[in-house]
PDB file of N, CA and C in Angstrom:
ATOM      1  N   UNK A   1       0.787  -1.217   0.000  1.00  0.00           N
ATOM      2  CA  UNK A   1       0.000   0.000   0.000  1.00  0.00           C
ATOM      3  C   UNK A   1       0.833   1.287   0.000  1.00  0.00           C
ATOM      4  N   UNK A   2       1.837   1.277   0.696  1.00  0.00           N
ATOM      5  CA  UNK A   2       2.706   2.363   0.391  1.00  0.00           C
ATOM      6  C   UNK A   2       3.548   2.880  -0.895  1.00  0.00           C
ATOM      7  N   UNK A   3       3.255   2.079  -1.700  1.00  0.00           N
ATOM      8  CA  UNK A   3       3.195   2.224  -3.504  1.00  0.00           C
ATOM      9  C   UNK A   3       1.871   2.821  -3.684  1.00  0.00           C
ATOM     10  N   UNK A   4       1.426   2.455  -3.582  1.00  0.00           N
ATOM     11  CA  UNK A   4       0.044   3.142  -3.688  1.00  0.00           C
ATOM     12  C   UNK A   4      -0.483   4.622  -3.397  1.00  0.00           C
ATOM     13  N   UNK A   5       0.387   4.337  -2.037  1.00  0.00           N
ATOM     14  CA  UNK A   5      -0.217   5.831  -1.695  1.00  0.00           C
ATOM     15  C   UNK A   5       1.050   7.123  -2.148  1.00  0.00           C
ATOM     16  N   UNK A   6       2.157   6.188  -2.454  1.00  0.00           N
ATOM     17  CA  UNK A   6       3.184   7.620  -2.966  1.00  0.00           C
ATOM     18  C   UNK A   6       2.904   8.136  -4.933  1.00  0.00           C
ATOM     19  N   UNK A   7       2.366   7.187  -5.519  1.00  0.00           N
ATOM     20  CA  UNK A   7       2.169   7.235  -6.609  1.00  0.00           C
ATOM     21  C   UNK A   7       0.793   8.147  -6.789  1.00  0.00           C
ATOM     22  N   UNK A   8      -0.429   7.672  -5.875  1.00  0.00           N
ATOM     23  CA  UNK A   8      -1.593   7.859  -5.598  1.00  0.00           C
ATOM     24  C   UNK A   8      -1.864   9.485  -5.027  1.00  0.00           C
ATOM     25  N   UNK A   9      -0.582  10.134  -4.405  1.00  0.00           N
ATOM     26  CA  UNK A   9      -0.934  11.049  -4.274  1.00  0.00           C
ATOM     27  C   UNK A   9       0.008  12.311  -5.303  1.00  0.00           C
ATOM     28  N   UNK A  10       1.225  11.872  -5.907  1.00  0.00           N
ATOM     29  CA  UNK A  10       1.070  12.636  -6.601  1.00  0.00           C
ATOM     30  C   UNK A  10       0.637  12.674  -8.370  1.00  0.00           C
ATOM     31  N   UNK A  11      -0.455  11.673  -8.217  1.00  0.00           N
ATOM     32  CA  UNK A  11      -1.265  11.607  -9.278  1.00  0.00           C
ATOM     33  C   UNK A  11      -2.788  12.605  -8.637  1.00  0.00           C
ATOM     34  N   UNK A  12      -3.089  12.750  -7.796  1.00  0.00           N
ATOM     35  CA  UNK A  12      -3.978  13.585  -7.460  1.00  0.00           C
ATOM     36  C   UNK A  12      -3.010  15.212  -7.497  1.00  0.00           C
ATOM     37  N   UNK A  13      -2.061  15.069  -7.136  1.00  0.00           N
ATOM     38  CA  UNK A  13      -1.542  16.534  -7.393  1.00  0.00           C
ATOM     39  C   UNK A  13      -1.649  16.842  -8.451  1.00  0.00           C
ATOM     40  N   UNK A  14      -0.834  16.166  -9.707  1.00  0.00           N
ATOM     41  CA  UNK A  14      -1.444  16.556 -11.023  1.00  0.00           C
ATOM     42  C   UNK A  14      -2.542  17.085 -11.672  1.00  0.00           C
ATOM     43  N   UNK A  15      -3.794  15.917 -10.941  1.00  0.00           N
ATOM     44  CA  UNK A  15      -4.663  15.780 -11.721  1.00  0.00           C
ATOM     45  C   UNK A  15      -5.510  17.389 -10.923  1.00  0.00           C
ATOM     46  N   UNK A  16      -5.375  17.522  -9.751  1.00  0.00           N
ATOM     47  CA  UNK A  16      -6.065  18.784  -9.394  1.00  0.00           C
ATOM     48  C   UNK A  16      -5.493  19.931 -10.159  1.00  0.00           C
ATOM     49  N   UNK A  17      -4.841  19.818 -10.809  1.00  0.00           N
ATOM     50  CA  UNK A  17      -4.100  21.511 -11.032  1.00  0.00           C
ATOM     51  C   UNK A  17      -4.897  21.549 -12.531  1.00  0.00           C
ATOM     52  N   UNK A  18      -5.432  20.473 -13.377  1.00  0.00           N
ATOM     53  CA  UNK A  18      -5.807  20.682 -14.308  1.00  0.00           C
ATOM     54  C   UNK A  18      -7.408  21.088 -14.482  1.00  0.00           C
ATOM     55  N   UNK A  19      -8.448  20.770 -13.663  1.00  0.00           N
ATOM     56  CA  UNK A  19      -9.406  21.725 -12.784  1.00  0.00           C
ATOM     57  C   UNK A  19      -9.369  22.847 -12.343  1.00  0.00           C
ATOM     58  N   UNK A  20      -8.382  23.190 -11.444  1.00  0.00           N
ATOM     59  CA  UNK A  20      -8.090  24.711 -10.979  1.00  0.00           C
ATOM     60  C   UNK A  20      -7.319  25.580 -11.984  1.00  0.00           C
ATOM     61  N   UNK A  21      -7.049  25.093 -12.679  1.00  0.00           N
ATOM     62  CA  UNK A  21      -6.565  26.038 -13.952  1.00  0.00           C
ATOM     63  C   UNK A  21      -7.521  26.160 -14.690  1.00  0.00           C
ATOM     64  N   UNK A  22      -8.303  25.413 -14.980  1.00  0.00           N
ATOM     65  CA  UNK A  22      -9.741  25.231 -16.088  1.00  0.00           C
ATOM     66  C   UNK A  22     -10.591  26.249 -15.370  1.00  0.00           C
ATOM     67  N   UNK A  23     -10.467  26.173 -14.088  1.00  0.00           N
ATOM     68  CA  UNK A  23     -11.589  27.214 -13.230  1.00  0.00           C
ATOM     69  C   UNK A  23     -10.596  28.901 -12.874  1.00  0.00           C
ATOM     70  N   UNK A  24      -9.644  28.863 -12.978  1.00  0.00           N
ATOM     71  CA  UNK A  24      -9.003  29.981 -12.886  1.00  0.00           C
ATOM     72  C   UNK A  24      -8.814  30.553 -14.406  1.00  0.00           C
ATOM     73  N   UNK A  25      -8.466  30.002 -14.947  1.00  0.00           N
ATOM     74  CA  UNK A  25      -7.633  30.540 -16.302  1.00  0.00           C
ATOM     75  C   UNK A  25      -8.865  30.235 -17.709  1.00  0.00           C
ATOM     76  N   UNK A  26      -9.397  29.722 -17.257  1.00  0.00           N
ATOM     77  CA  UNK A  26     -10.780  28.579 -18.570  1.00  0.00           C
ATOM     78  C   UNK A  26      -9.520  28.445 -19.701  1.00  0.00           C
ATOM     79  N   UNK A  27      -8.191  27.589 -19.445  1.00  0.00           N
ATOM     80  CA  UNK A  27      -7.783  27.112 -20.268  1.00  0.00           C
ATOM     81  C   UNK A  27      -7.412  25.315 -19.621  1.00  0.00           C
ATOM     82  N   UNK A  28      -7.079  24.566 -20.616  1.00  0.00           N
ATOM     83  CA  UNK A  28      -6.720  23.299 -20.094  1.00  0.00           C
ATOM     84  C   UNK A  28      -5.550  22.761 -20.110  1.00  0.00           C
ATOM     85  N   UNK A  29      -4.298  22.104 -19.310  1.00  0.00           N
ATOM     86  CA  UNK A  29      -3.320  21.872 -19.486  1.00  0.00           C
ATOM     87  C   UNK A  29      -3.384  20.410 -19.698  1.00  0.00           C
ATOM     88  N   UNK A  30      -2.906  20.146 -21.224  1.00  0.00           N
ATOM     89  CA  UNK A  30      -2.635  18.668 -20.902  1.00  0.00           C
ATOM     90  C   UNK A  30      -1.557  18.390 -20.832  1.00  0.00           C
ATOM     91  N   UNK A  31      -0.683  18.607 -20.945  1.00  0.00           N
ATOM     92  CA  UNK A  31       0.497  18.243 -20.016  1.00  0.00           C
ATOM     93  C   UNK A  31       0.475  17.632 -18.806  1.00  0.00           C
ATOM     94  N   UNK A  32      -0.145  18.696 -17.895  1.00  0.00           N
ATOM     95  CA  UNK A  32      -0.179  17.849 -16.398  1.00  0.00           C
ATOM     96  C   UNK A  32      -1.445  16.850 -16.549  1.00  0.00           C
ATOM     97  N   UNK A  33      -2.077  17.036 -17.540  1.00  0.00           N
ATOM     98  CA  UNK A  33      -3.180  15.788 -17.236  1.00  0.00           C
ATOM     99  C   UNK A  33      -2.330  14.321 -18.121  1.00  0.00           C
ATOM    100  N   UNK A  34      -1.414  14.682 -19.092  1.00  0.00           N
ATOM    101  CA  UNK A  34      -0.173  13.366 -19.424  1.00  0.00           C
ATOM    102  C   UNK A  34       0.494  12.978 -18.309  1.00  0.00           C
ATOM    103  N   UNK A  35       0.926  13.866 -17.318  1.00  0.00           N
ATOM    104  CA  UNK A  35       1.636  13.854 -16.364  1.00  0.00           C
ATOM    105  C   UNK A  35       0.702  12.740 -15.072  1.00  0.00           C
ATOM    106  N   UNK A  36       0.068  13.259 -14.955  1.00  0.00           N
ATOM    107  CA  UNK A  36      -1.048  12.838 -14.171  1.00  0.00           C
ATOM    108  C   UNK A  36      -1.365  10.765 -14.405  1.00  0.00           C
ATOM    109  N   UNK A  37      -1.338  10.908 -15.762  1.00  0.00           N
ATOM    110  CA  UNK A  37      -2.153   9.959 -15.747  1.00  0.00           C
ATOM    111  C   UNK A  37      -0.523   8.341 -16.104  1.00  0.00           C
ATOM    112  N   UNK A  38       0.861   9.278 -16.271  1.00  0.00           N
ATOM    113  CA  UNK A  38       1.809   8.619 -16.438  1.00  0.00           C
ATOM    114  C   UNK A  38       1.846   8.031 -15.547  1.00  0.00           C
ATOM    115  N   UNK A  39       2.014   9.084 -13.933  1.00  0.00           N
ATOM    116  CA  UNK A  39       2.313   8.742 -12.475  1.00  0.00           C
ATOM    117  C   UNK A  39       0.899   7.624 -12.241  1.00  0.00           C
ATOM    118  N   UNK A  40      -0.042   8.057 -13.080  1.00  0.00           N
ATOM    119  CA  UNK A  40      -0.755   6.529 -12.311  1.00  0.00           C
ATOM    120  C   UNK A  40      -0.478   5.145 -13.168  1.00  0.00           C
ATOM    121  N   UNK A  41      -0.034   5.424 -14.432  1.00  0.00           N
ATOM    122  CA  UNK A  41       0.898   4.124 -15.200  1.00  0.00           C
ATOM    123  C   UNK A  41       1.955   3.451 -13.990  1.00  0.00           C
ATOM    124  N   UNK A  42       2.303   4.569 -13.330  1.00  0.00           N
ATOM    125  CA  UNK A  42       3.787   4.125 -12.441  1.00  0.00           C
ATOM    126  C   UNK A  42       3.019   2.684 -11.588  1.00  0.00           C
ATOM    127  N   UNK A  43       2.095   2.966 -11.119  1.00  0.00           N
ATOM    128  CA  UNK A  43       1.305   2.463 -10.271  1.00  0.00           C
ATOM    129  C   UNK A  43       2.156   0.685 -10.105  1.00  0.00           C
ATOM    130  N   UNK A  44       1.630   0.250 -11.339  1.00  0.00           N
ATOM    131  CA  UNK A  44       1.679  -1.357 -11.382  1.00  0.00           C
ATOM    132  C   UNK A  44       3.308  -1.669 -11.258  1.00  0.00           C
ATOM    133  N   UNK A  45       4.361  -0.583 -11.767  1.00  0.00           N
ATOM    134  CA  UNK A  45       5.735  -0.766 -11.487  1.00  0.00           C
ATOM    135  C   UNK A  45       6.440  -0.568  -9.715  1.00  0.00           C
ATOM    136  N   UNK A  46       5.405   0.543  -9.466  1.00  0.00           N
ATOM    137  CA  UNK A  46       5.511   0.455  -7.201  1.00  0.00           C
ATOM    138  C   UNK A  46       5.251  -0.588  -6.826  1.00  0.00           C
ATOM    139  N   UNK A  47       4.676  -1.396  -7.287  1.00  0.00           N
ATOM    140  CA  UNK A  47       3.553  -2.416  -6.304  1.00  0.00           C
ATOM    141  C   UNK A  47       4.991  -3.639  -6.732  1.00  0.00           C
ATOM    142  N   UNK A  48       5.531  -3.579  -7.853  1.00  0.00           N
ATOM    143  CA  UNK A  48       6.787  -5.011  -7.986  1.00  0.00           C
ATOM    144  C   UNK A  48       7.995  -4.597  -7.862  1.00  0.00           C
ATOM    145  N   UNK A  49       8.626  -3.546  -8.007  1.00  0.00           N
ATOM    146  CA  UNK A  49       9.668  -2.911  -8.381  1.00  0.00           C
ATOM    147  C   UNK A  49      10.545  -2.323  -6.482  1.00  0.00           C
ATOM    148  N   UNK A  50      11.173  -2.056  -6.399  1.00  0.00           N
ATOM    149  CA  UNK A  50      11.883  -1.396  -4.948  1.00  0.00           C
ATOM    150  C   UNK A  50      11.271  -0.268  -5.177  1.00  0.00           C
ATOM    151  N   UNK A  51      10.873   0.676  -3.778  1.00  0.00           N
ATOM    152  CA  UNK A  51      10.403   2.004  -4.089  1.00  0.00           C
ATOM    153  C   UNK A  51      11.214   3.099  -4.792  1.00  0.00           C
ATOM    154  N   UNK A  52      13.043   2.814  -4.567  1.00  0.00           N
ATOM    155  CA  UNK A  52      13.684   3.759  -4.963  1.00  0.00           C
ATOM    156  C   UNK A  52      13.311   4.137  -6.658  1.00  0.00           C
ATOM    157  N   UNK A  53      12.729   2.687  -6.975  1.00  0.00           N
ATOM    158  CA  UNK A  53      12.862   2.735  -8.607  1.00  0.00           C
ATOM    159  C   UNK A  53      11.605   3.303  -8.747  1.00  0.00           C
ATOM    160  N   UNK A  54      10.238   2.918  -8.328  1.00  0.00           N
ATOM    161  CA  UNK A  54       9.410   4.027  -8.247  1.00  0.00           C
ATOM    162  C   UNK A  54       9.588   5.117  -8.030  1.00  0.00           C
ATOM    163  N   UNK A  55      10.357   5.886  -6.981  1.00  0.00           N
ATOM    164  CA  UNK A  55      10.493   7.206  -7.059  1.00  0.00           C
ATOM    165  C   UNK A  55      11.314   7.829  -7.997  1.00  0.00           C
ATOM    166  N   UNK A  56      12.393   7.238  -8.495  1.00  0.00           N
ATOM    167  CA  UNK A  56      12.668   7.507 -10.089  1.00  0.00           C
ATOM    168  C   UNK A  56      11.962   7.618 -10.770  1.00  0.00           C
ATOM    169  N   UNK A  57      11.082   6.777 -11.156  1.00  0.00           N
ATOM    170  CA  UNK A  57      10.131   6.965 -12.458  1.00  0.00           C
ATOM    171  C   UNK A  57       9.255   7.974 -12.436  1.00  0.00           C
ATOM    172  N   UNK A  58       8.839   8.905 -10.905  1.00  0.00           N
ATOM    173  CA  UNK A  58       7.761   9.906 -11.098  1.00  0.00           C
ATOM    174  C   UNK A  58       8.914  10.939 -11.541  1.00  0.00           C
ATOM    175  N   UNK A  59      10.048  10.962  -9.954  1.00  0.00           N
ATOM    176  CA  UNK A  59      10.714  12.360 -10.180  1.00  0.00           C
ATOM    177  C   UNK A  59      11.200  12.317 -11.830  1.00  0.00           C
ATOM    178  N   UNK A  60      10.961  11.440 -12.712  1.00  0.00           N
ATOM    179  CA  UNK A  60      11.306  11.717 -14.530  1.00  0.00           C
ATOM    180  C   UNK A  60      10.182  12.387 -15.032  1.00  0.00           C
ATOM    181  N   UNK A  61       9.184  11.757 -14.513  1.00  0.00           N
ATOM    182  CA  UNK A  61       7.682  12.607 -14.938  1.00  0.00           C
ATOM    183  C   UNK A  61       7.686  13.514 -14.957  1.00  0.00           C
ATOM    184  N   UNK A  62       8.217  14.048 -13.481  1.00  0.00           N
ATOM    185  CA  UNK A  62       8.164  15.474 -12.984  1.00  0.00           C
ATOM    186  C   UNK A  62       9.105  16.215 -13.575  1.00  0.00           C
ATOM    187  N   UNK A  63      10.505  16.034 -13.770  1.00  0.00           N
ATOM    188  CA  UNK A  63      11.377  17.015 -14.280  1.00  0.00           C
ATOM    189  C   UNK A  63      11.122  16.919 -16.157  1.00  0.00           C
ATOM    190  N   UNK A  64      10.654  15.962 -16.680  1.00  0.00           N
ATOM    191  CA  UNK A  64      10.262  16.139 -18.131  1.00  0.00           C
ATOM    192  C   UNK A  64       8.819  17.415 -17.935  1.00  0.00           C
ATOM    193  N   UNK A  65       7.964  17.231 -17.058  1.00  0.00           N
ATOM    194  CA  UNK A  65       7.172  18.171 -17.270  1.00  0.00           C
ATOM    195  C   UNK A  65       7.075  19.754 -16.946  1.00  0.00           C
ATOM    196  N   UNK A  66       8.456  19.719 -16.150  1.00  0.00           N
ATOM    197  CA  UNK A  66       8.889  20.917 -15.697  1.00  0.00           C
ATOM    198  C   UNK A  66       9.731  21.332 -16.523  1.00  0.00           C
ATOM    199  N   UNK A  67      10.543  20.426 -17.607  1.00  0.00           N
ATOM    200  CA  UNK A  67      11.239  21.172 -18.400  1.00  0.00           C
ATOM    201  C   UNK A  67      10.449  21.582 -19.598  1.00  0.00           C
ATOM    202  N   UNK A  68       9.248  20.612 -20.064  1.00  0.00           N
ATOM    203  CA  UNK A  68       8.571  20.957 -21.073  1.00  0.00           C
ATOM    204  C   UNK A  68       7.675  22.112 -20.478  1.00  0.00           C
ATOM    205  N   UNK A  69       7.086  22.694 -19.461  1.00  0.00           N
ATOM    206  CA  UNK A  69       6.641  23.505 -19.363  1.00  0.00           C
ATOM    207  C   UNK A  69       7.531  24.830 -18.946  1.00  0.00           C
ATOM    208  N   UNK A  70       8.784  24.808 -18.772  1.00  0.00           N
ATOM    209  CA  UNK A  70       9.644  25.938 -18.518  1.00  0.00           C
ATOM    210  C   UNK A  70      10.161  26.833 -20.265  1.00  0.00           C
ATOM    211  N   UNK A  71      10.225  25.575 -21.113  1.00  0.00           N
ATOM    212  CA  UNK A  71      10.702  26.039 -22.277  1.00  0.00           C
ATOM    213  C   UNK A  71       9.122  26.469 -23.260  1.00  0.00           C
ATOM    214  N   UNK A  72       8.726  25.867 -22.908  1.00  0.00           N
ATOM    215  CA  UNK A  72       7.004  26.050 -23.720  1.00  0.00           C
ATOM    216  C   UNK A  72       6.136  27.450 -23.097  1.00  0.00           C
ATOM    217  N   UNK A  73       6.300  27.882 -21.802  1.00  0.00           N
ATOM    218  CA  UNK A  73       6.020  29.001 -21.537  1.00  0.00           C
ATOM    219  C   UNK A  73       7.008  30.006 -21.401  1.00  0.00           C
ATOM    220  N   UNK A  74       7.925  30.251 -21.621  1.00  0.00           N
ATOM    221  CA  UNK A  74       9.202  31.156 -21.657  1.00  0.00           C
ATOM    222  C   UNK A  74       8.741  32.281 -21.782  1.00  0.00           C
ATOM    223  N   UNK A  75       8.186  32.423 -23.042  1.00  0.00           N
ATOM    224  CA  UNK A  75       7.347  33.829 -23.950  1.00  0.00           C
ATOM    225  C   UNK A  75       6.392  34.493 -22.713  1.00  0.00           C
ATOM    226  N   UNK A  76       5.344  33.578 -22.363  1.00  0.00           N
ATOM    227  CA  UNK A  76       4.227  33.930 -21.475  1.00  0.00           C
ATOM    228  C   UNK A  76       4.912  34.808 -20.200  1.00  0.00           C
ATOM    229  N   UNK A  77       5.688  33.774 -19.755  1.00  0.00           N
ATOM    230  CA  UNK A  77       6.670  34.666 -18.478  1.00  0.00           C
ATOM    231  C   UNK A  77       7.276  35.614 -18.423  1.00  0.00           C
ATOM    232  N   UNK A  78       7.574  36.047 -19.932  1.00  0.00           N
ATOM    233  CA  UNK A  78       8.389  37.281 -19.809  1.00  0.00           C
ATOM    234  C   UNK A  78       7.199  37.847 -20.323  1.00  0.00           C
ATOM    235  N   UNK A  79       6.443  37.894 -21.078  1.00  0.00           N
ATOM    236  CA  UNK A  79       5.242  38.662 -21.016  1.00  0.00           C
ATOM    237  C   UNK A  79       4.613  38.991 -19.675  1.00  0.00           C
ATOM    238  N   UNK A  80       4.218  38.500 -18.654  1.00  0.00           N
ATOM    239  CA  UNK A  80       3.879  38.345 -17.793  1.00  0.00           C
ATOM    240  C   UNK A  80       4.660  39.486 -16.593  1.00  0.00           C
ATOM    241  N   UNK A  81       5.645  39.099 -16.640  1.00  0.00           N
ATOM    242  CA  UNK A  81       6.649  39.729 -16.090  1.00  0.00           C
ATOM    243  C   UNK A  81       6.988  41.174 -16.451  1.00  0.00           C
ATOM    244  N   UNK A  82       6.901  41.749 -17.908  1.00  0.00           N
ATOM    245  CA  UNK A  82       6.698  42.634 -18.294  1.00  0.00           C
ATOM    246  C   UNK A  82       5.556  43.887 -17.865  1.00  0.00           C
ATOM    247  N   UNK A  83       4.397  42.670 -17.522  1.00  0.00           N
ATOM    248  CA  UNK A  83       3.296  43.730 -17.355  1.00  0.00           C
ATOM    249  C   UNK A  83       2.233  43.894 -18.833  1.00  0.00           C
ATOM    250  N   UNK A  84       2.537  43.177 -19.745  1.00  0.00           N
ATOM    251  CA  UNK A  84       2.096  42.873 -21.186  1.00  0.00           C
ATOM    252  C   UNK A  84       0.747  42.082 -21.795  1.00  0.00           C
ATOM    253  N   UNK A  85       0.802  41.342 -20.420  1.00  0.00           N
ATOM    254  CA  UNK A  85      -0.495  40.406 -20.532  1.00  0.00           C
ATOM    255  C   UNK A  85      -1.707  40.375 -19.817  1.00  0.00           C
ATOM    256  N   UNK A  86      -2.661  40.406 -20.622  1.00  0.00           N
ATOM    257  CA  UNK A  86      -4.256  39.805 -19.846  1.00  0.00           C
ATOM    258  C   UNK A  86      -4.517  38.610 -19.887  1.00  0.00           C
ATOM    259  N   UNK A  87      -4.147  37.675 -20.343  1.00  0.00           N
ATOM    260  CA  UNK A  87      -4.911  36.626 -21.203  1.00  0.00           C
ATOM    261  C   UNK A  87      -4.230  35.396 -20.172  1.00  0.00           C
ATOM    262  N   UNK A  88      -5.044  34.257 -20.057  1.00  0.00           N
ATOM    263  CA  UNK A  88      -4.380  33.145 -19.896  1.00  0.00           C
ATOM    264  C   UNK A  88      -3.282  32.444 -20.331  1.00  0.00           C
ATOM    265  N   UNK A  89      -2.286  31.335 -19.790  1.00  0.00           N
ATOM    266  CA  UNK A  89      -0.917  31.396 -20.580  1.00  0.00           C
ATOM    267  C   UNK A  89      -1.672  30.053 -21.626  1.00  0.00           C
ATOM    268  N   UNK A  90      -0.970  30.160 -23.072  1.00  0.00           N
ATOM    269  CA  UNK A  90      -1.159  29.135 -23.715  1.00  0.00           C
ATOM    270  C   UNK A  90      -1.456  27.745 -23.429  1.00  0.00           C
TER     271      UNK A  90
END
């Protein structure tokens, strides 16, 4: 169960941010909902695998989706940062 519940919860982290962005921003990220639904792929590899190797496989999730979303919003942020923007980020 403790596969379960480390995989289990940050597949609910994911998956909430793509709701509260839909309700903040009325845009949708799928990214974190790929993200989301990878970490619950992880699932069946926690439950056989040592945990260390589970926690590898999310923290990859996580830094692929942090790098794809650092380079994919770049523009937005410095817009943002500028003072330039109204709009939701892409």
């Amino acid at each position: 169960m403790p596969a379960v519940a480390l995989c289990g919860g940050v597949v609910l982290y994911a998956l909430a941010h793509v709701p509260f962005r839909r309700r903040n921003t009325q845009s949708f990220s799928v990214p974190r909902l790929l993200a989301g639904l990878a970490c619950l792929a992880v699932i069946p590899l926690a439950l056989q695998a040592a945990a260390l190797v589970a926690l590898a496989a999310l923290a990859l999730i996580w830094i692929t989706l942090i790098a794809y979303e650092t380079i994919r919003l770049a523009a937005y942020r410095q817009e943002v940062r500028s003072g330039r923007t109204h709009g939701a980020p892409p």
